[in-house]
Protein backbone atom coordinates (compact mmCIF):
# COMPACT_ATOMS: atom_id res chain seq x y z
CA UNK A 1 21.23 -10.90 26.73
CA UNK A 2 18.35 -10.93 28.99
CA UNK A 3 18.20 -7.57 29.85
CA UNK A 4 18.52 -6.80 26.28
CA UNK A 5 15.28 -9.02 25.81
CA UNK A 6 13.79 -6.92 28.84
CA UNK A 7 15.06 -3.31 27.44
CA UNK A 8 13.21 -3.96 24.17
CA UNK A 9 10.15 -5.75 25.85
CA UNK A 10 9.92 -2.20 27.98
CA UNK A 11 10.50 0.04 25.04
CA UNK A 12 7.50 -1.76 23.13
CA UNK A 13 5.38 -2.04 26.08
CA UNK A 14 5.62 2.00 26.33
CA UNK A 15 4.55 2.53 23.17
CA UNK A 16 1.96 0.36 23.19
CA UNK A 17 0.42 1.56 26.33
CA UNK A 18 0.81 5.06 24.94
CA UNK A 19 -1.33 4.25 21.71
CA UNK A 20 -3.65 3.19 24.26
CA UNK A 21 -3.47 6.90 26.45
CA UNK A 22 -4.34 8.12 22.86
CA UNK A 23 -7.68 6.14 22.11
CA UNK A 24 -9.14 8.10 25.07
CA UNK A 25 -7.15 11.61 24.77
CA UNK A 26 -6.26 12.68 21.10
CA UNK A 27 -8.55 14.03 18.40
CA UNK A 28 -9.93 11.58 15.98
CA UNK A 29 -8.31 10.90 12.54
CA UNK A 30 -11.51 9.91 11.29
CA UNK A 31 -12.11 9.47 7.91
CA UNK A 32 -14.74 12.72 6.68
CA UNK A 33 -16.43 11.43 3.15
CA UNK A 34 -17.71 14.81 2.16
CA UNK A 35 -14.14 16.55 2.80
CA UNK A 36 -12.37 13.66 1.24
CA UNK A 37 -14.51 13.72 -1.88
CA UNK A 38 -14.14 17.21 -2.08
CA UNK A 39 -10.15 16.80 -1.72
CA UNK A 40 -10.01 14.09 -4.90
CA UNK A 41 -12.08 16.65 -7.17
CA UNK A 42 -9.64 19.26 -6.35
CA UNK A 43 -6.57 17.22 -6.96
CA UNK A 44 -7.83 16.11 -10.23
CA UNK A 45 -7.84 19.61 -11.26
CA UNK A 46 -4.72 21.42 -13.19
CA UNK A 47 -2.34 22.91 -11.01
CA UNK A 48 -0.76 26.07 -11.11
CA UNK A 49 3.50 25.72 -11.75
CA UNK A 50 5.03 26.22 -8.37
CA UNK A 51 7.77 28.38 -8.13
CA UNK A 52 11.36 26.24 -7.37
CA UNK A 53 10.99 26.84 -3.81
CA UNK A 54 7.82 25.67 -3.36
CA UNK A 55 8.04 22.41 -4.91
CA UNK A 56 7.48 19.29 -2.91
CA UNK A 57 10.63 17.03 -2.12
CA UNK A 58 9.06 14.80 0.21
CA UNK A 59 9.58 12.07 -2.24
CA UNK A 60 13.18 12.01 -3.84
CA UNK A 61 13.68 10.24 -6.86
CA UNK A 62 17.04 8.80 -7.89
CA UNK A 63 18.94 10.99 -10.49
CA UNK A 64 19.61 10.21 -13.69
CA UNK A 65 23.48 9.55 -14.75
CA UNK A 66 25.05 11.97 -16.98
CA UNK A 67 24.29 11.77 -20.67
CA UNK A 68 28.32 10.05 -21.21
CA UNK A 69 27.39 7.46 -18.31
CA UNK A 70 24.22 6.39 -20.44
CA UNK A 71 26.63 5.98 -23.30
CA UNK A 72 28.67 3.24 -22.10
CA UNK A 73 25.86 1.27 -19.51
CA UNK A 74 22.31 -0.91 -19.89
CA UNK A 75 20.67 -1.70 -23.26
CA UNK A 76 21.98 1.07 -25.18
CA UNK A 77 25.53 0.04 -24.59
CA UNK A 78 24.32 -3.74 -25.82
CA UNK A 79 22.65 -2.62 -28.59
CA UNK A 80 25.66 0.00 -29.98
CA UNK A 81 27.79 -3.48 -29.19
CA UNK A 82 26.26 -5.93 -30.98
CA UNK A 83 25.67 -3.15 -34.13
CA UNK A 84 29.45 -2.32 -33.92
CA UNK A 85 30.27 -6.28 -34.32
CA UNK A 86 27.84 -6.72 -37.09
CA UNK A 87 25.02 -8.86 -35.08
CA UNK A 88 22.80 -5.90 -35.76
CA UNK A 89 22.13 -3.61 -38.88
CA UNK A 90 21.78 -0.14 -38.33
CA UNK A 91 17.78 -0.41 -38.88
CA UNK A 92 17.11 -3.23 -36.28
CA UNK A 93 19.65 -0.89 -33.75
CA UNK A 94 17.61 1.89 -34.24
CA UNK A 95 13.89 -0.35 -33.28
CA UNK A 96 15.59 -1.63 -30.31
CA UNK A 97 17.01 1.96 -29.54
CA UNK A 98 13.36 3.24 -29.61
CA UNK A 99 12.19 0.25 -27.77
CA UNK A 100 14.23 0.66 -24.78
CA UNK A 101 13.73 4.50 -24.94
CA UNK A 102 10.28 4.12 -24.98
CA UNK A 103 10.50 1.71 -21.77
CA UNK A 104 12.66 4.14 -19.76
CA UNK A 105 11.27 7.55 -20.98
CA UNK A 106 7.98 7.65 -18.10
CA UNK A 107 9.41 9.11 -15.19
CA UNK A 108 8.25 8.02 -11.92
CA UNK A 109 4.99 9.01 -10.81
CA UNK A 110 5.41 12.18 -8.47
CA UNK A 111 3.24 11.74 -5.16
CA UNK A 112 0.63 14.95 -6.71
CA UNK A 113 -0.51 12.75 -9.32
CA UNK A 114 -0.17 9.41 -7.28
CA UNK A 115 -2.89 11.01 -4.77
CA UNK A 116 -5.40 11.93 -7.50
CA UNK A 117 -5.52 8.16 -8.92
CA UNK A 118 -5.24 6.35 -5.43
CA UNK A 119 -8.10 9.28 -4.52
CA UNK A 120 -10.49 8.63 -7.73
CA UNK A 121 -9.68 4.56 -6.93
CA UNK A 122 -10.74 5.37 -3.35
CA UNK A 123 -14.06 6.54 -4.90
CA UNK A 124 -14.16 3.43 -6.97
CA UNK A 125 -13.68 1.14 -3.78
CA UNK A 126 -16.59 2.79 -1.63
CA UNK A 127 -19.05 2.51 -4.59
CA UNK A 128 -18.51 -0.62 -4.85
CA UNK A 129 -17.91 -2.20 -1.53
CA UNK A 130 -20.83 -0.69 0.27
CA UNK A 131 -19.86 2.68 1.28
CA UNK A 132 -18.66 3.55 4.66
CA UNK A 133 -19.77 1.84 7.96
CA UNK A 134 -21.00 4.28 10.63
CA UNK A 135 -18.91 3.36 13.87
CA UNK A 136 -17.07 6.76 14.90
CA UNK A 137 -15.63 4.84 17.60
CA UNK A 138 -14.14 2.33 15.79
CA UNK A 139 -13.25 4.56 13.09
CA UNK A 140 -11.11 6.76 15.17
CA UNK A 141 -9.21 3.42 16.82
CA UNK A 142 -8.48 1.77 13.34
CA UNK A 143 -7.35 5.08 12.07
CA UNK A 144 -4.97 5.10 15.24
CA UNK A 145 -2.97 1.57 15.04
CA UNK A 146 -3.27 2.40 11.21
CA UNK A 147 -1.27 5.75 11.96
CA UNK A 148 1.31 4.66 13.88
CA UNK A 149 2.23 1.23 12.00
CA UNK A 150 2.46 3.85 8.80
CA UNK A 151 4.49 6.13 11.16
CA UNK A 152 7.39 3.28 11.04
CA UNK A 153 6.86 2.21 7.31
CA UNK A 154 9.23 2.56 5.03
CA UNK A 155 7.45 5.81 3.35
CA UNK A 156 6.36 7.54 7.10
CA UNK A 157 6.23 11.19 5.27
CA UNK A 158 2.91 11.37 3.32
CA UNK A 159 -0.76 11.43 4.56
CA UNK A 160 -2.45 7.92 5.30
CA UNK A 161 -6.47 7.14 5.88
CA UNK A 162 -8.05 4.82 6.73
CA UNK A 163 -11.69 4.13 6.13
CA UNK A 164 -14.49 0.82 7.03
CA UNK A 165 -16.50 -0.46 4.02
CA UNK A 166 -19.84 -1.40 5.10
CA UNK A 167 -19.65 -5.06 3.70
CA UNK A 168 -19.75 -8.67 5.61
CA UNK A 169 -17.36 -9.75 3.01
CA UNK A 170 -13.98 -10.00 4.70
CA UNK A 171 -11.68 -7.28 2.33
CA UNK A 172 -9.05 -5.36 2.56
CA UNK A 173 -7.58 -2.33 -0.09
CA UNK A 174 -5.10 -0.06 -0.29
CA UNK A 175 -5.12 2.79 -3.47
CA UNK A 176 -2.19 5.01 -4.07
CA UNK A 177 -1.64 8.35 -2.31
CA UNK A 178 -2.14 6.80 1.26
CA UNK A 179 -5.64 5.24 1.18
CA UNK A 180 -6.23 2.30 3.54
CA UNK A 181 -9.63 0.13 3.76
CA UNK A 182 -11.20 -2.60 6.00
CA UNK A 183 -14.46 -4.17 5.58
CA UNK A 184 -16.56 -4.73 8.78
CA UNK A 185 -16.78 -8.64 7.93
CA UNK A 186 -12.92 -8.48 7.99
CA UNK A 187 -12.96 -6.62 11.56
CA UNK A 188 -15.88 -9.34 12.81
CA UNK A 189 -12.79 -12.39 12.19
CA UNK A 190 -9.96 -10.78 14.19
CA UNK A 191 -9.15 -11.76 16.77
CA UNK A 192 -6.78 -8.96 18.52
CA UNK A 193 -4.93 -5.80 18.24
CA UNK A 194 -1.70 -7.26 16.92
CA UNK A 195 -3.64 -9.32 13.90
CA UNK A 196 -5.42 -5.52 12.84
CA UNK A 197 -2.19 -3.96 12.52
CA UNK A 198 -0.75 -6.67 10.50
CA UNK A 199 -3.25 -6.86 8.25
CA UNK A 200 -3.32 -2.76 7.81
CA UNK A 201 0.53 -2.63 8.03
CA UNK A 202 0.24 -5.00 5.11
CA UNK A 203 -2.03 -2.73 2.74
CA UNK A 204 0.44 0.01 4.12
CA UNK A 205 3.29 -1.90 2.34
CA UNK A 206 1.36 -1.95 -0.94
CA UNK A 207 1.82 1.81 -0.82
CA UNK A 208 5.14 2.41 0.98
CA UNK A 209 6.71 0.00 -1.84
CA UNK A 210 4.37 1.92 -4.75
CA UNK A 211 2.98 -1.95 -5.62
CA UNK A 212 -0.25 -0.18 -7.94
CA UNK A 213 2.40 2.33 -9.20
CA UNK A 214 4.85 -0.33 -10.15
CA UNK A 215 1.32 -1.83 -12.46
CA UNK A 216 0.80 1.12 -13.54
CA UNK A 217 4.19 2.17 -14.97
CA UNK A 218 3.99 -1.11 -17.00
CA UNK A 219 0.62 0.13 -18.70
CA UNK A 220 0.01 0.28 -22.38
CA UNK A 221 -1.88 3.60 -22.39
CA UNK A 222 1.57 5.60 -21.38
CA UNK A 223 3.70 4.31 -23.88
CA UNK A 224 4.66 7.48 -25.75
CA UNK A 225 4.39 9.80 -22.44
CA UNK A 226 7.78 11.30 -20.71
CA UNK A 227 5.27 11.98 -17.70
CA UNK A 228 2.43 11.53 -16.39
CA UNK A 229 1.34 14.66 -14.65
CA UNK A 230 -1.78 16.36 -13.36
CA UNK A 231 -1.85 19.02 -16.59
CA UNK A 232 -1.66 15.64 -18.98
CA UNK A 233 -4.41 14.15 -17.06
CA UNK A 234 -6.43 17.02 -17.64
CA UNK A 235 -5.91 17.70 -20.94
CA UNK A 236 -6.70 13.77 -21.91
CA UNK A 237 -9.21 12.64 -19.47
CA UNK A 238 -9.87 9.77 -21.32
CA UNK A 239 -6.48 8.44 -20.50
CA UNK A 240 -7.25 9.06 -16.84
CA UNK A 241 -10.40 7.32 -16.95
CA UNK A 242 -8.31 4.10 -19.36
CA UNK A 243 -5.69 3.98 -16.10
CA UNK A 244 -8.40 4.24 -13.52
CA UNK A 245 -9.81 1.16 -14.96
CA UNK A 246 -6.75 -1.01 -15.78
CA UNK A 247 -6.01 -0.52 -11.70
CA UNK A 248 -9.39 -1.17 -10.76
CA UNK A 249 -8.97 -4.37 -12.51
CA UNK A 250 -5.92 -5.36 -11.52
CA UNK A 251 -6.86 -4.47 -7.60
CA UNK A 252 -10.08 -5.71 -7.73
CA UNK A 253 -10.60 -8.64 -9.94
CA UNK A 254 -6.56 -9.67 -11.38
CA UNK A 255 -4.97 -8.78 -8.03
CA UNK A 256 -1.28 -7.64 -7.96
CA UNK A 257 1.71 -10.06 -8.70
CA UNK A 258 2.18 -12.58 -6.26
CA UNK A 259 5.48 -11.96 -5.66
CA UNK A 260 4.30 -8.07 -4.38
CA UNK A 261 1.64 -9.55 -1.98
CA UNK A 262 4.54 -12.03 -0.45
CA UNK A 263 7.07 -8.49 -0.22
CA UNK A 264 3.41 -6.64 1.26
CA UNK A 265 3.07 -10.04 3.83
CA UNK A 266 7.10 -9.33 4.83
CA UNK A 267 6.92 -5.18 5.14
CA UNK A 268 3.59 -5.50 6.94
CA UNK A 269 4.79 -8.06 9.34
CA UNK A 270 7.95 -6.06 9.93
CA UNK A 271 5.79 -2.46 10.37
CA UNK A 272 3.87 -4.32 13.40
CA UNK A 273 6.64 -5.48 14.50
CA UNK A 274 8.71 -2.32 14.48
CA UNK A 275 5.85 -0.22 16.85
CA UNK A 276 5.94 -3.26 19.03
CA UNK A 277 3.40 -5.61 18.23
CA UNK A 278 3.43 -9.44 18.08
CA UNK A 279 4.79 -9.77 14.29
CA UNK A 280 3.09 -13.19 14.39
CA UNK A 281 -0.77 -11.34 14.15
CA UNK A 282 -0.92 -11.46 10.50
CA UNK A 283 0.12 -14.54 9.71
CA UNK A 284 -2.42 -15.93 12.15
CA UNK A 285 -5.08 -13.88 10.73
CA UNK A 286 -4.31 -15.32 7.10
CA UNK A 287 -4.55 -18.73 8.65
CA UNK A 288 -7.73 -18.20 10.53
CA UNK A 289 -8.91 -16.32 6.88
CA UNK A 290 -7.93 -19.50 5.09
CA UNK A 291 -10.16 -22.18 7.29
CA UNK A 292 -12.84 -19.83 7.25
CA UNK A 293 -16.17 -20.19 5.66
CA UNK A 294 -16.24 -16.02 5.45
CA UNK A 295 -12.64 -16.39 3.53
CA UNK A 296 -14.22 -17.96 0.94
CA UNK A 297 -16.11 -14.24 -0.54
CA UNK A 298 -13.05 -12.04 0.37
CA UNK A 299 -10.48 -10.16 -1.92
CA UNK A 300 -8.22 -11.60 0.14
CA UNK A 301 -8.82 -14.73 -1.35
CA UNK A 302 -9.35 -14.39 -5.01
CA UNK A 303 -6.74 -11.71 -5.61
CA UNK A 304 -4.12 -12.96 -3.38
CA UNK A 305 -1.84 -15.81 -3.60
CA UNK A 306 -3.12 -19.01 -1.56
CA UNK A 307 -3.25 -18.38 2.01
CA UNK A 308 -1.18 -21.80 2.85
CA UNK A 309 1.41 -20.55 0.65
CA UNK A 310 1.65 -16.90 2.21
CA UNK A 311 1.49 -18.84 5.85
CA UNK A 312 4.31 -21.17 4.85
CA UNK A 313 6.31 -18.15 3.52
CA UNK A 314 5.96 -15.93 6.61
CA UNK A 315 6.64 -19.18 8.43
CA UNK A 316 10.16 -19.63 7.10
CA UNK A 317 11.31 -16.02 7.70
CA UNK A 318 9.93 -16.29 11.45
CA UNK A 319 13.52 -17.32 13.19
CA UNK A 320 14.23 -13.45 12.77
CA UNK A 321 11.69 -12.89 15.63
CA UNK A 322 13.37 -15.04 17.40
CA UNK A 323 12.05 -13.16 20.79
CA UNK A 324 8.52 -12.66 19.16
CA UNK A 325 6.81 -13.87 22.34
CA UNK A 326 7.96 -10.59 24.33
CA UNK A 327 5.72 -8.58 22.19
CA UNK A 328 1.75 -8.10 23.38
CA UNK A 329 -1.54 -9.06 20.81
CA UNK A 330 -3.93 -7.17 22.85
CA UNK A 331 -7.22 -9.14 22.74
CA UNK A 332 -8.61 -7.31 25.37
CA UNK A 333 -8.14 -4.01 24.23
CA UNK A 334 -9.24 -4.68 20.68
CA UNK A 335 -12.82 -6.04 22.04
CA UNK A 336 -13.18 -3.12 24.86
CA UNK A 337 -13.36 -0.76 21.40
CA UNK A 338 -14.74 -3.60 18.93
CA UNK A 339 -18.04 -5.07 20.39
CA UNK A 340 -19.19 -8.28 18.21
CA UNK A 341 -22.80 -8.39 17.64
CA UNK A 342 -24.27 -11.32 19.67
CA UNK A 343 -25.59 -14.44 18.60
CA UNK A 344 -29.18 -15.06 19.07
């Protein structure tokens, strides 16, 4: 058992010290405005039909059951059940017929179209959370741990980014497509490595799980739509410009369900934890967040459930790191790149 416990604490150590070989030797990820601006115009744009071959199956879907499976399963079954007993008419079949076909008919949101609204909400976020904070640096290291705590997500295979708003309010987003931001006030109140990959790992989760998608399906303006692609979107852009909003609101003034930020809190602890990283850092940070006076302006607070509450819950799950104490926070190597203004 205790080499086991040893094996694991060497296997993590590695990796760790290896992110830490690649803060000095490997090109930046850094987040380029102008290029990314230019890359959300062009995605909003029709597409040409690819060819069968060419199509992307990064992201499978499950398949539908044959037509005769539909027959006999779910609501449909119900409702042809209760009509052939005589607890429905045939009119009020045929209204809850349409009703459930109207719920099921949007297919899910292929990752093409996903990246043009998470990259028009990413425009939304730095317009109006102060644009980005000049710190090439510290751009290049939070785009690092962000990389490699996506790298052992649950959705590792699309493109992530990860950008600093230039605002002393402690926030934190994530859009759909794979965009990932941190406020400088929210960098100024951790306190180590393993607390800034918990707290990205956790926006990662909002997109690994699809949480804005999962809203989004659920909205009013698609009822009536088999699909929502890029050539719809084009063709109505006031319906792009109705969803852009009703996610902007939910993100940034309604926040998500609470039961999706506890399930982001869980995956995010679990993505530190998987590259190696003391899966007790984001927890801590949401304490720390919660007795602070900063905590008080921050998305974190008035979008999110309670931070005692998401504490307590982490808390309860915690006997599953069980040998949590193996795994490093790195305090030192967070402050060698993150240098806190000093107090006059």
């Amino acid at each position: 058992m205790h080499k086991n416990n040893l094996k694991i604490f060497g296997v993590s150590f590695f990796c760790l010290w290896v992110l830490g070989l690649l803060l000095w030797v490997v090109p930046s990820y850094s987040f380029n405005l102008d290029q990314f601006l230019k890359d959300v115009e062009k995605s909003t744009q029709p597409q040409p039909k690819p060819r069968q071959e060419e199509l992307d199956i990064t992201i499978e879907e499950p398949k539908a059951p044959p037509p005769e499976a539909q027959q006999n399963t779910g609501n449909d079954g119900l409702i042809g059940l209760g009509q052939s007993l005589g607890i429905f008419d045939k009119k009020t079949s045929k209204i809850l017929k349409q009703s459930v076909n109207t719920l099921q008919a949007l297919q899910p949101i292929a990752y093409k179209e996903e990246k043009a609204i998470g990259g028009r909400l990413a425009v939304e976020v730095f317009s109006r959370f102060g644009g980005v904070y000049d710190d090439p640096k510290l751009l290049r290291y939070i785009n690092l741990v962000g990389q490699v705590v996506a790298d052992v997500s649950n959705r590792p295979d699309i493109e992530y980014h990860f950008a600093i708003l230039d605002t002393e309010s402690p926030n934190a987003f994530a859009t759909p497509g794979g965009y990932v931001f941190v406020s400088i006030g929210l960098l100024r109140m951790i306190e180590n490595e393993a607390q800034l990959a918990g707290v990205l790992a956790h926006e990662v989760a909002h997109i690994s799980q699809k949480h804005a998608l999962q809203t989004l399906g659920r909205s009013r303006s698609l009822q009536g739509l088999s699909a929502l692609t890029l050539t719809v979107m084009d063709k109505n852009p006031g319906l792009f410009d109705k969803l852009i909003d009703e996610v902007s609101n939910v993100l940034f003034t309604k926040g998500l369900d609470k039961n999706l930020e506890f399930e982001a809190d869980r995956y995010g602890r679990e993505f530190a934890y998987r590259m190696g990283y003391f899966p007790g850092g984001l927890q801590n940070f949401i304490r720390k967040l919660g007795k602070s006076k900063e905590g008080g302006n921050s998305i974190f607070m008035s979008t999110h459930p309670s931070t005692s509450e998401r504490f307590n819950r982490l808390k309860k799950t915690w006997n599953r790191y069980r040998k949590a104490s193996l795994y490093p926070v790195l305090g030192k190597r967070f402050f060698s790149v993150f240098k806190r203004p000093s107090k006059s």
